[in-house]
N, C-alpha and C. Protein backbone atom coordinates (compact mmCIF):
# COMPACT_ATOMS: atom_id res chain seq x y z
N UNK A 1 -17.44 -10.56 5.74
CA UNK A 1 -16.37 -9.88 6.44
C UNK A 1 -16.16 -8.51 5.83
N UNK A 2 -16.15 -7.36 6.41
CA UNK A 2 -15.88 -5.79 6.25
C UNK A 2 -14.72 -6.01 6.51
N UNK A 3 -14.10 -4.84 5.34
CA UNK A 3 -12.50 -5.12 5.11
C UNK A 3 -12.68 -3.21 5.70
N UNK A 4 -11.43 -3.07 6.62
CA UNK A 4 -11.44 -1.81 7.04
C UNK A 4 -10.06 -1.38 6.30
N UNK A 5 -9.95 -0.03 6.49
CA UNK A 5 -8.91 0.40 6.28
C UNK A 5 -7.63 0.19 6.39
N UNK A 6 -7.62 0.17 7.91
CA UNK A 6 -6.18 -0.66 8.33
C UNK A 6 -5.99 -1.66 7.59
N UNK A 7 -6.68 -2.49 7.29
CA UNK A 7 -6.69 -4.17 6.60
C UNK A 7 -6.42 -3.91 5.39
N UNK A 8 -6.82 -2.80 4.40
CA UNK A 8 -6.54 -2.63 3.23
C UNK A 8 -5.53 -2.09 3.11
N UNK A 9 -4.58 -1.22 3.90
CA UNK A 9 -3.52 -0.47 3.59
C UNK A 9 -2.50 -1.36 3.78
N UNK A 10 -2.63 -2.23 5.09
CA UNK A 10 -1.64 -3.47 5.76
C UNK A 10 -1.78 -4.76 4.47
N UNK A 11 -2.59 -4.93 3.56
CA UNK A 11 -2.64 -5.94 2.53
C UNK A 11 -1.69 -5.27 1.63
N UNK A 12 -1.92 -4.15 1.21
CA UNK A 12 -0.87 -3.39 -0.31
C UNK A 12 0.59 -3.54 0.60
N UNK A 13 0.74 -2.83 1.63
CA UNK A 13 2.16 -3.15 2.06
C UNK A 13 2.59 -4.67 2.28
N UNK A 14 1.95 -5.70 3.07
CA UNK A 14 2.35 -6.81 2.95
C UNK A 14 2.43 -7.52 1.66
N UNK A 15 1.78 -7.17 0.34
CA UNK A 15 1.66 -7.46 -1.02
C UNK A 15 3.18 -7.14 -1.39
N UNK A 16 3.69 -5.78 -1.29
CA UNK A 16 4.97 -5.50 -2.20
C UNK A 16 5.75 -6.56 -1.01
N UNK A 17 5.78 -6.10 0.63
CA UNK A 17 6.83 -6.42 1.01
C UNK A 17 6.68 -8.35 0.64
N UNK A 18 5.91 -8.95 0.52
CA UNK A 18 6.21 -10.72 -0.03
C UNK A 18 6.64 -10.62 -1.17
N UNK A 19 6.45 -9.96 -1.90
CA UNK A 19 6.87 -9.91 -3.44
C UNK A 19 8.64 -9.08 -3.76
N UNK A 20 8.32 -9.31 -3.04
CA UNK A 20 9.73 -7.83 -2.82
C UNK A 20 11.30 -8.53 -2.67
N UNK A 21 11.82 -8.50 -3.64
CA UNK A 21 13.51 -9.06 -3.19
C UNK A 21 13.71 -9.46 -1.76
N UNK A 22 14.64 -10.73 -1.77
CA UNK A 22 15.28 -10.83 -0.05
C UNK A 22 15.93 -9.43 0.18
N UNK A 23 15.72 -9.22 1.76
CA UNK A 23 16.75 -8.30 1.61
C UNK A 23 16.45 -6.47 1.50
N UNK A 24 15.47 -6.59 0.93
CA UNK A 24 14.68 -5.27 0.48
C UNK A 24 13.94 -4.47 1.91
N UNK A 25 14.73 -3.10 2.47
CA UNK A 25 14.06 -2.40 3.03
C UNK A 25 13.12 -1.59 3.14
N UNK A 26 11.92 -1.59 4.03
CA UNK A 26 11.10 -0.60 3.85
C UNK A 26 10.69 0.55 4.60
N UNK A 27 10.13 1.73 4.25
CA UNK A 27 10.84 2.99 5.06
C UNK A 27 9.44 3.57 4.70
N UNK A 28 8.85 3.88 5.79
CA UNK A 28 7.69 4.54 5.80
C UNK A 28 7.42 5.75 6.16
N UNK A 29 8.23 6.44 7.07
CA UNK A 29 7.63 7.98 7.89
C UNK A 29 9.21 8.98 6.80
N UNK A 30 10.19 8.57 7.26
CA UNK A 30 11.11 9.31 6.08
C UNK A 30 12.27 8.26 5.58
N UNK A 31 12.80 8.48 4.57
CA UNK A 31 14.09 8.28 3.92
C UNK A 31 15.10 8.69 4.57
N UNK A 32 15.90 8.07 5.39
CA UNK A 32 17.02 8.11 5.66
C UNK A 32 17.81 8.96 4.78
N UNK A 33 19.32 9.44 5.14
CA UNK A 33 19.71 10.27 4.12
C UNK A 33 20.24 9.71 3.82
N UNK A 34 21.32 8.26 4.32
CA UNK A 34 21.73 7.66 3.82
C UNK A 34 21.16 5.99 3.54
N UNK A 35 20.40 6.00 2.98
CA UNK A 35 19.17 4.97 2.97
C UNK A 35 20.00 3.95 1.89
N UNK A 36 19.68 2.86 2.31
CA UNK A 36 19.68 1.11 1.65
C UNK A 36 18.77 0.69 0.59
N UNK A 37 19.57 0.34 -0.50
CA UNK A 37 18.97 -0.21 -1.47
C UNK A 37 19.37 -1.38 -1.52
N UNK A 38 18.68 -2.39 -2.40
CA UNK A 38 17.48 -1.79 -2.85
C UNK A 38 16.10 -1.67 -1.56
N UNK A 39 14.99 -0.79 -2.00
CA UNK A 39 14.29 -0.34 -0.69
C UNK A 39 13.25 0.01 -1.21
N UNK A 40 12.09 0.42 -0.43
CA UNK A 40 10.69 0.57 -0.82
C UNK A 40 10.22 1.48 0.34
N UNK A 41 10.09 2.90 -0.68
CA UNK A 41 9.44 4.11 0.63
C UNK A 41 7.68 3.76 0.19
N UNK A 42 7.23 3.44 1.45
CA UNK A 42 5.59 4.02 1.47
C UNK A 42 5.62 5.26 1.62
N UNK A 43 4.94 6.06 0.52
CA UNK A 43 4.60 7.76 1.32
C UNK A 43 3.13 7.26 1.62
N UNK A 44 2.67 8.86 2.95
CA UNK A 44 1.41 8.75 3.06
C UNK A 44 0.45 8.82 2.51
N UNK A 45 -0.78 7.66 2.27
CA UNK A 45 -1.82 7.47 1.43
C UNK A 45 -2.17 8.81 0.80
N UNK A 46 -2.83 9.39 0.10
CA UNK A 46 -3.69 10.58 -0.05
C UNK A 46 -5.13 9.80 -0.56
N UNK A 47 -6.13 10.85 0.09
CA UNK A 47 -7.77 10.16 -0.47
C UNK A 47 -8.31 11.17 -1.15
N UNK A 48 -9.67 10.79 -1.53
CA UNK A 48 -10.43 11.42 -2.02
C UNK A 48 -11.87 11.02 -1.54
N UNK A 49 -13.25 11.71 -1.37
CA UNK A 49 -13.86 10.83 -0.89
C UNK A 49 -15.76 11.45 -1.93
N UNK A 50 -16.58 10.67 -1.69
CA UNK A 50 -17.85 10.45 -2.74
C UNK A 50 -18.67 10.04 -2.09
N UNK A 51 -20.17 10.00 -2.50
CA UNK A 51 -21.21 9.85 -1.27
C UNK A 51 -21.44 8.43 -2.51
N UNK A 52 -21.69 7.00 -1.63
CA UNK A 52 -21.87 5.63 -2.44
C UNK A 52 -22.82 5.39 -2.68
N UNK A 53 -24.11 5.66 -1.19
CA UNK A 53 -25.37 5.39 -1.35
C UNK A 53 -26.17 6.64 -0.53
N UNK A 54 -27.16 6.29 -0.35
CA UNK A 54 -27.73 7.10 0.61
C UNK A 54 -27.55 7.30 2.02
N UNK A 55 -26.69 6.13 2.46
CA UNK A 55 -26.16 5.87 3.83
C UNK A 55 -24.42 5.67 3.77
N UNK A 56 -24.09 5.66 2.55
CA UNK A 56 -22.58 5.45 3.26
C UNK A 56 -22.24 6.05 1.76
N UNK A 57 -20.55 6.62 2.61
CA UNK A 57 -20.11 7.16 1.42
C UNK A 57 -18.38 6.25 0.93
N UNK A 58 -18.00 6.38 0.21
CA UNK A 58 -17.02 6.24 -0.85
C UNK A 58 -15.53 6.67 -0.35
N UNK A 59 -14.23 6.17 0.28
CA UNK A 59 -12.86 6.95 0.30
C UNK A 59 -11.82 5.96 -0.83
N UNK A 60 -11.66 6.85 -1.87
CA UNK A 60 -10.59 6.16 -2.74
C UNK A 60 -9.11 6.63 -2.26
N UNK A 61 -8.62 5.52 -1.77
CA UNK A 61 -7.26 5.97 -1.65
C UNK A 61 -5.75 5.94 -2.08
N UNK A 62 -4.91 6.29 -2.22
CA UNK A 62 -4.22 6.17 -3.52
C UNK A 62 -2.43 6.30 -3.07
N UNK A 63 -2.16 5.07 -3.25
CA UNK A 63 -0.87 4.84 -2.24
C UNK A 63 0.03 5.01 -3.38
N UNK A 64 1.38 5.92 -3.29
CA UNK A 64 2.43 5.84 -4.36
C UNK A 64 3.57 5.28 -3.57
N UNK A 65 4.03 4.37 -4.09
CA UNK A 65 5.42 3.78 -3.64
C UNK A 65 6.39 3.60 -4.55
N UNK A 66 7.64 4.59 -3.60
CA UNK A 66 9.04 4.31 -4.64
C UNK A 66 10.06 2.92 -4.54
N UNK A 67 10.42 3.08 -5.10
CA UNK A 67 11.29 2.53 -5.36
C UNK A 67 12.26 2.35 -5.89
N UNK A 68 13.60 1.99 -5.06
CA UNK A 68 14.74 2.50 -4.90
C UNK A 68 15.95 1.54 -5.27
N UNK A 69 16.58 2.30 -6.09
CA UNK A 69 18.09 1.35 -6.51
C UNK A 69 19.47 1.93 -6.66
N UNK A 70 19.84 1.41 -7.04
CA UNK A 70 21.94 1.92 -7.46
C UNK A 70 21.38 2.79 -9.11
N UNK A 71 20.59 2.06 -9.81
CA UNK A 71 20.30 2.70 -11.43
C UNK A 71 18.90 2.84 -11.35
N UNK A 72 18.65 3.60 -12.55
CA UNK A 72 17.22 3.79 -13.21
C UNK A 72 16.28 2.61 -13.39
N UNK A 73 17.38 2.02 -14.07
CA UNK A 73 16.37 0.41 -14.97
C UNK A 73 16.51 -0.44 -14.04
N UNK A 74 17.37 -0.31 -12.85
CA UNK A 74 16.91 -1.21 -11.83
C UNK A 74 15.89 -1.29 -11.11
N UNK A 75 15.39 0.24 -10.75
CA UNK A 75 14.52 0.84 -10.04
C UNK A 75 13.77 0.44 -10.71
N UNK A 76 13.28 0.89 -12.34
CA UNK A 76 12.60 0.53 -13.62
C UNK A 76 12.25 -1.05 -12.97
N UNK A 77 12.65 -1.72 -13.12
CA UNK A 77 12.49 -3.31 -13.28
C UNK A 77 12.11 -3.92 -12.22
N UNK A 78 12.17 -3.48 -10.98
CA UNK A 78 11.66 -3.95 -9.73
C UNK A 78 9.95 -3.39 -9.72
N UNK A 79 9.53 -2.01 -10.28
CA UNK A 79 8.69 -1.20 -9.98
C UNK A 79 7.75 -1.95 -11.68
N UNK A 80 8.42 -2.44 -12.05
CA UNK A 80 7.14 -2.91 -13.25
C UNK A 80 7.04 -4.50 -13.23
N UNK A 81 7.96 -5.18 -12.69
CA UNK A 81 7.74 -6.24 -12.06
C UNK A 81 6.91 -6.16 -10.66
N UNK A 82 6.74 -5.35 -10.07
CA UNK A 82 5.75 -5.23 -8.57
C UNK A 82 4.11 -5.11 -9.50
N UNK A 83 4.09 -4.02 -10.65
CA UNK A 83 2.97 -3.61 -11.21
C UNK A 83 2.52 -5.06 -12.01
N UNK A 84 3.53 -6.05 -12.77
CA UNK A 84 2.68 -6.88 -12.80
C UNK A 84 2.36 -8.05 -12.61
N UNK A 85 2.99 -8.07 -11.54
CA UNK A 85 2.71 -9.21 -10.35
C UNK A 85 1.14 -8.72 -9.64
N UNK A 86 1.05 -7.53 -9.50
CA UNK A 86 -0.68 -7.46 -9.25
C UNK A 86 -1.11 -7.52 -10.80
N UNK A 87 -1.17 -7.45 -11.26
CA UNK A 87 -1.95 -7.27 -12.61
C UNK A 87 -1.70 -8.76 -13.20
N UNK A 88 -1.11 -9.57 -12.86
CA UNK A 88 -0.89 -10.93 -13.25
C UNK A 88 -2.14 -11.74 -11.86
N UNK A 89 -2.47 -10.72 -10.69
CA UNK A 89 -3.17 -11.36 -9.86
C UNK A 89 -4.43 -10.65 -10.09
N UNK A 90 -4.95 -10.52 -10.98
CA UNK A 90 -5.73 -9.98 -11.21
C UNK A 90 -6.76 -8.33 -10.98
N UNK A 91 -5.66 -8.00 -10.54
CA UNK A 91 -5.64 -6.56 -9.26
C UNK A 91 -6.37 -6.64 -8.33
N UNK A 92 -5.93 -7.98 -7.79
CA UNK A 92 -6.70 -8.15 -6.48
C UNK A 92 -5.14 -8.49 -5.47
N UNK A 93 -4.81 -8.32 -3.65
CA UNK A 93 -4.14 -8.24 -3.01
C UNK A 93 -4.92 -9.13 -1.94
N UNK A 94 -4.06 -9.94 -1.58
CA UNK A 94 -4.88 -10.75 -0.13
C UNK A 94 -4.76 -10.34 0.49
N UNK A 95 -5.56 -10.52 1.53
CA UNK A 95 -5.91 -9.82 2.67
C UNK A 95 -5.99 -10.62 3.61
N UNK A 96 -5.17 -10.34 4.82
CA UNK A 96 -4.79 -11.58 6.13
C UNK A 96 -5.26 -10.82 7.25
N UNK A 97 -5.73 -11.74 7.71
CA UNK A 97 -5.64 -11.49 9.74
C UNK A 97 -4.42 -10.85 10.62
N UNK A 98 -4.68 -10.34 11.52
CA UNK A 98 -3.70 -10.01 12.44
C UNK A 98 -2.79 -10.83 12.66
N UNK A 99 -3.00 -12.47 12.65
CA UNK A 99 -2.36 -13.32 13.02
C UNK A 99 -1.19 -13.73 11.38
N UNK A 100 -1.58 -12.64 10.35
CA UNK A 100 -0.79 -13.47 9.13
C UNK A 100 -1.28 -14.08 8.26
N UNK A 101 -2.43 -14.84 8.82
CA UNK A 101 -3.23 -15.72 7.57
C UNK A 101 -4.06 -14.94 7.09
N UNK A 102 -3.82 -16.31 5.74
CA UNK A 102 -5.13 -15.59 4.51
C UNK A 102 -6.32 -15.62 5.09
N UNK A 103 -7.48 -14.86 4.89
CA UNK A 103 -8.71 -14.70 5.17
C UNK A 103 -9.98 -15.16 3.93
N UNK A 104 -9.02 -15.53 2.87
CA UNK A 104 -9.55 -15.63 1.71
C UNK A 104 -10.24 -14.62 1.08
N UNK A 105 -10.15 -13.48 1.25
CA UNK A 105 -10.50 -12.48 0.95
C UNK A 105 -9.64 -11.41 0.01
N UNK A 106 -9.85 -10.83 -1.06
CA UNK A 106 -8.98 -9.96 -1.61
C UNK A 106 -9.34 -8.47 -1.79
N UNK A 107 -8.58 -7.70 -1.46
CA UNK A 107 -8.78 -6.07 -2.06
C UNK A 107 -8.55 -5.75 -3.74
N UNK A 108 -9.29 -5.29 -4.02
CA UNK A 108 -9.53 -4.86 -5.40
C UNK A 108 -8.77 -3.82 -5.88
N UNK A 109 -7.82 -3.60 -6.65
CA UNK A 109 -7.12 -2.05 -6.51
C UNK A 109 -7.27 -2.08 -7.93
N UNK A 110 -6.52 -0.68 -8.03
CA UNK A 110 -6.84 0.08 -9.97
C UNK A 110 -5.26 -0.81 -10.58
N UNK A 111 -5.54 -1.08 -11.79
CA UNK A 111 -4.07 -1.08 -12.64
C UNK A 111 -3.26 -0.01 -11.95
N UNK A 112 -2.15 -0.84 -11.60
CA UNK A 112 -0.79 0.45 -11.36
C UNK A 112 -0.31 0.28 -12.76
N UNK A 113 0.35 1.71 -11.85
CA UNK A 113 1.10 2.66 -12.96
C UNK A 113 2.50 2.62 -12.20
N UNK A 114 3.41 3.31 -13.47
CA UNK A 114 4.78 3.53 -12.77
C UNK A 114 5.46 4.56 -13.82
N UNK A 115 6.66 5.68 -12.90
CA UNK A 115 6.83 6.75 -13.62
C UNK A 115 8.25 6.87 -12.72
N UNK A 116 9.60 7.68 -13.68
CA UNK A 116 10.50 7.85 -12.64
C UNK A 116 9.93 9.29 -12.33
N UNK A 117 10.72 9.08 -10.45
CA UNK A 117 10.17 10.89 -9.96
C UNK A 117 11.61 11.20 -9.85
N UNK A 118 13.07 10.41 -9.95
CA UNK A 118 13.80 10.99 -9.46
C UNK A 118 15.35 10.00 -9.63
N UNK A 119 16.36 9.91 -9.58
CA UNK A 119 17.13 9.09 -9.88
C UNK A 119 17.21 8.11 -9.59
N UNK A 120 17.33 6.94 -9.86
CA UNK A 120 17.15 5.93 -9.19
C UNK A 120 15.93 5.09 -8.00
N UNK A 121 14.87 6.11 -8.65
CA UNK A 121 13.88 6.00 -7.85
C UNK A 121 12.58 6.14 -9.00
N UNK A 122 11.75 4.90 -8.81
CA UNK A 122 10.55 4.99 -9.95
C UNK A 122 9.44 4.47 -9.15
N UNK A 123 8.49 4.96 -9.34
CA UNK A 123 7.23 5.02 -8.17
C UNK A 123 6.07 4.20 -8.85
N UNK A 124 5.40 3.41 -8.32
CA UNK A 124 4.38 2.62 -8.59
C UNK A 124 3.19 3.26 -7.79
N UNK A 125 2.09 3.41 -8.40
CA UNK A 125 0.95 4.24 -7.61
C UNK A 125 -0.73 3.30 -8.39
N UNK A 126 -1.10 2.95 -7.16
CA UNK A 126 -2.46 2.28 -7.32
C UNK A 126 -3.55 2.95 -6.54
N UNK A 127 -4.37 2.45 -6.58
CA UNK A 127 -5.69 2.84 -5.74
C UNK A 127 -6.71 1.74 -5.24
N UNK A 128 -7.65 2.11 -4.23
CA UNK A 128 -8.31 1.30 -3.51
C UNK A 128 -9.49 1.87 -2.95
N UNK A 129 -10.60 1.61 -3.15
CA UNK A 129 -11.82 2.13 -2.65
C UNK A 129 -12.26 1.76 -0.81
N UNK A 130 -12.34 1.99 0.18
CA UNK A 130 -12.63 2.00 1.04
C UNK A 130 -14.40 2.39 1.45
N UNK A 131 -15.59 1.55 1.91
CA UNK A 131 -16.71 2.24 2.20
C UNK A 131 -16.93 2.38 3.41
N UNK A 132 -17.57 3.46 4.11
CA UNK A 132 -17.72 3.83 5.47
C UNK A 132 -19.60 4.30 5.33
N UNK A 133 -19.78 3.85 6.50
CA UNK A 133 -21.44 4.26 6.88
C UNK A 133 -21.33 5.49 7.74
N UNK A 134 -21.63 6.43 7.60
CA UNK A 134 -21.60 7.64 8.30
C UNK A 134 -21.95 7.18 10.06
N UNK A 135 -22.82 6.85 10.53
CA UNK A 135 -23.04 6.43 11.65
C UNK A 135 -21.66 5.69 12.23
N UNK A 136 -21.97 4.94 11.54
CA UNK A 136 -20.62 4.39 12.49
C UNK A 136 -18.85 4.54 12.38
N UNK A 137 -18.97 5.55 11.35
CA UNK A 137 -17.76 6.46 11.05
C UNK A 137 -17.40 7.32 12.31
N UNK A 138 -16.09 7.23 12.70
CA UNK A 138 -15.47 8.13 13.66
C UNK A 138 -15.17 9.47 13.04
N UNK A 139 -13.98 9.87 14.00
CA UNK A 139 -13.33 11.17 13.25
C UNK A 139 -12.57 10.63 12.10
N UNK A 140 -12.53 10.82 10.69
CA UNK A 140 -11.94 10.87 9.60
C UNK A 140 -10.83 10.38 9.84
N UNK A 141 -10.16 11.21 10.19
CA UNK A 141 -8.39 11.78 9.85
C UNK A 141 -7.92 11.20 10.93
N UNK A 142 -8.60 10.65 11.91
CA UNK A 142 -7.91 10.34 13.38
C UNK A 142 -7.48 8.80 12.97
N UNK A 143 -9.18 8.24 12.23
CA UNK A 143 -8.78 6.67 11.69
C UNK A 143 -8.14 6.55 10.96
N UNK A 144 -7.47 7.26 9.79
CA UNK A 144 -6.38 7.58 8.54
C UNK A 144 -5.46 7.34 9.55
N UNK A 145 -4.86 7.83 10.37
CA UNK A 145 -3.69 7.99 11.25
C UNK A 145 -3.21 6.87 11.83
N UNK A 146 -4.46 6.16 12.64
CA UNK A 146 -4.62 5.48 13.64
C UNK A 146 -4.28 3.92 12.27
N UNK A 147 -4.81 4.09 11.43
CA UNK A 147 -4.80 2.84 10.43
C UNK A 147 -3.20 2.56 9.71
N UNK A 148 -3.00 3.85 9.08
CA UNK A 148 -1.63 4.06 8.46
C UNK A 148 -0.70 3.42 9.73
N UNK A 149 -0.51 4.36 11.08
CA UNK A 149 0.11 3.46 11.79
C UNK A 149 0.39 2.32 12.39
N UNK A 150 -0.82 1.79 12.27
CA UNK A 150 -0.85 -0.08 12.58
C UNK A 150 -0.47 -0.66 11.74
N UNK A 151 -1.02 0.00 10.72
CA UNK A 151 -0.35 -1.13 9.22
C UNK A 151 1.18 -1.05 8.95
N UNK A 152 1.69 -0.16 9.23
CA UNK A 152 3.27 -0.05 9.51
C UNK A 152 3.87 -1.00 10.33
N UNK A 153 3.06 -0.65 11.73
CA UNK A 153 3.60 -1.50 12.92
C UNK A 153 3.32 -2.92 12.69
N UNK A 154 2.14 -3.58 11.54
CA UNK A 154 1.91 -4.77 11.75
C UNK A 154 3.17 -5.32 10.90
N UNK A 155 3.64 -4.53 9.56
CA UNK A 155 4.54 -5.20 8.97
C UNK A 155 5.72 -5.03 9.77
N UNK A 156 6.32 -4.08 10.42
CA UNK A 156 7.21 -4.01 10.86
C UNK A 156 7.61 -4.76 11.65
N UNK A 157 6.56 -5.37 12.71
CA UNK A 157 6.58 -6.62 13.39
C UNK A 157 7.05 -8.16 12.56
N UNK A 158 6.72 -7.84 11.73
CA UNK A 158 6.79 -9.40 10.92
C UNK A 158 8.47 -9.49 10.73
N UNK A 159 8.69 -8.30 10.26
CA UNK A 159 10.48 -8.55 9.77
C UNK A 159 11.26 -8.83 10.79
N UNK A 160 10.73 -8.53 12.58
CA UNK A 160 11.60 -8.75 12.88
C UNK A 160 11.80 -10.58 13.61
């Protein structure tokens, strides 16, 4: 089974959001101004990309998520409890079907990290390798788009 993009970005978000306090909102395109804690902003992925083989190349992509509270060490304590709850799973994230279920399959990501950017807000940031075969690669940036937004819409569906 080829794990695509969408599937890998929709596993890290469904990863925090199961792990994630009852109760806990998540906010993907902007922050409300008057936004609910405790809460979990996805910002948009950023990549980088590397040639793998002679036929396909390499996109590492590198998701930072905040996280949001009333205090520091709350924020603190949710965001290093998320870091090692993967790192207690070996930095691997399951990976489910459209339908929800496990596939038995896991995504591999880097040790997270975590840093405050801001009051009450401390950001957990991992990474994830993605491979694409040039041939059967579309436009880039269209599938970034097209992926980021399903994987939103798939969790978003679930909460309700």
């Amino acid at each position: 089974m080829n794990v695509n993009l969408e599937q890998s970005l929709a596993a890290v978000v469904r990863f925090i959001q199961d792990n994630s306090e009852e109760g806990t909102q998540l906010y993907f395109d902007e922050i409300p101004e008057n936004f609910y804690v405790p809460s979990v902003y996805f910002q948009i992925p950023y990549s980088a990309g590397r040639k793998a083989t002679l036929s396909s190349y390499c996109t590492t992509m590198t998701m930072n998520i905040w996280f949001m509270a009333h205090l520091d060490w709350d924020a603190q304590v949710v965001a290093a409890s998320m870091r090692d709850e993967i790192m207690l799973n070996d930095c691997q994230v399951p990976i489910v079907d459209e339908d929800g279920k496990a596939t038995g399959k896991a995504l591999r990501v880097t040790p997270p990290t975590t840093r405050k950017v801001d009051e009450g807000i401390v950001q957990l940031s991992l990474s994830f390798d993605v491979y694409f075969q040039p041939e059967a690669q579309r436009t880039k940036m269209q599938k970034f788009y097209l992926a980021w937004q399903n994987a939103k819409q798939e969790i978003q569906n679930r909460r309700l």
